[in-house]
Protein backbone atom coordinates (compact mmCIF):
# COMPACT_ATOMS: atom_id res chain seq x y z
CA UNK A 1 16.90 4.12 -3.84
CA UNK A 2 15.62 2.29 -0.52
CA UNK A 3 13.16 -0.92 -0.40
CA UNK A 4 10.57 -1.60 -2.94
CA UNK A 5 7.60 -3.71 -3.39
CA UNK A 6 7.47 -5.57 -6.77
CA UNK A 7 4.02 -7.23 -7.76
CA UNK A 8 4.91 -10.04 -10.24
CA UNK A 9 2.35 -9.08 -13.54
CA UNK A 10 2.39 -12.68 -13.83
CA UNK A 11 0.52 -13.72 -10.13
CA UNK A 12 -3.35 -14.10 -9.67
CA UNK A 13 -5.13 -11.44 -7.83
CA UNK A 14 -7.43 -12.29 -4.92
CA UNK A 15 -10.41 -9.93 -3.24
CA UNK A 16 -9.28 -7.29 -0.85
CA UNK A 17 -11.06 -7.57 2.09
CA UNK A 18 -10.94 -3.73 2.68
CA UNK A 19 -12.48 -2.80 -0.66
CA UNK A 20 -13.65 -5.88 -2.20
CA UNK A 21 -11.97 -5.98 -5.56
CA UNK A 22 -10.29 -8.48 -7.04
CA UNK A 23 -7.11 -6.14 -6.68
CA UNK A 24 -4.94 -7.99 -3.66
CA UNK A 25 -1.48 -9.55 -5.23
CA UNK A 26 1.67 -11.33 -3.33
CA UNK A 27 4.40 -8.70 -3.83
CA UNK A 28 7.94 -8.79 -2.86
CA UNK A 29 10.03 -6.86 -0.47
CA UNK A 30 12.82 -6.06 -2.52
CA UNK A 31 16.37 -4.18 -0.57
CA UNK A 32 18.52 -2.08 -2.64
CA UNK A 33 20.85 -5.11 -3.74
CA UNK A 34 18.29 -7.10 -5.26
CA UNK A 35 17.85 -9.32 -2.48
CA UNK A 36 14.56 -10.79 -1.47
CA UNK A 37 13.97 -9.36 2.27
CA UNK A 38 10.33 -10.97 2.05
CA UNK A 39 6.29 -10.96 0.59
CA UNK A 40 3.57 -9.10 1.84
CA UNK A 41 0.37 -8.43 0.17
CA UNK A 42 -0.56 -5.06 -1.52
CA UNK A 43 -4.06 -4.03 -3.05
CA UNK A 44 -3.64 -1.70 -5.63
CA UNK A 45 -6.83 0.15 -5.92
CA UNK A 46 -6.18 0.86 -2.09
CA UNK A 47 -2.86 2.37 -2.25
CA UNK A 48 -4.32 4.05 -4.84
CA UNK A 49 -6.92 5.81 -2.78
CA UNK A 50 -4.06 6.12 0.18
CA UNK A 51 -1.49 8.11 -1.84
CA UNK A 52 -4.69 10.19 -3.21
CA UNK A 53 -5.63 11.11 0.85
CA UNK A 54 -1.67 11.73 1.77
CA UNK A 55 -1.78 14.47 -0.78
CA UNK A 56 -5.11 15.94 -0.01
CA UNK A 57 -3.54 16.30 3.54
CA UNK A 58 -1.22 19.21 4.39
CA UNK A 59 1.89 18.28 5.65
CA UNK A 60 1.65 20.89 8.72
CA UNK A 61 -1.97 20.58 9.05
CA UNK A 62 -2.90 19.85 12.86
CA UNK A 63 -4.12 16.07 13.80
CA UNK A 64 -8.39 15.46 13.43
CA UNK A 65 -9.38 16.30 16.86
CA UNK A 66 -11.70 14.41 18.60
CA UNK A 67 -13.77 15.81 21.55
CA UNK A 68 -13.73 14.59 24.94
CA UNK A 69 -16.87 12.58 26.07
């Protein structure tokens, strides 16, 4: 199954300071036992928009290049 994050439903939200909405929540680290490995924070509307780009991408495409200068 491997780690998880868990956002509590019952936690406030605060402002992501990448986006700006009210979307940031404390979630927990969570290994496969249950245990609590630790928090981090997580904005939902931009993991959103990441998963969105990682499929837009394809997976053998070559890296943006960026010229020289």
């Amino acid at each position: 199954m491997g780690t998880q994050i868990r956002i509590s439903r019952e936690g406030g939200s605060l402002p992501c300071e990448v986006c700006g909405f009210p979307t940031m929540h404390v979630a927990q680290v969570v290994a496969d036992d249950g245990t609590v490995l630790g928090r981090t924070l997580v904005c939902t509307t931009c993991q959103l928009g990441r998963g969105r780009q990682e499929q837009a991408v394809e997976p053998d495409a070559p890296p943006d290049e960026v010229p020289a200068g």
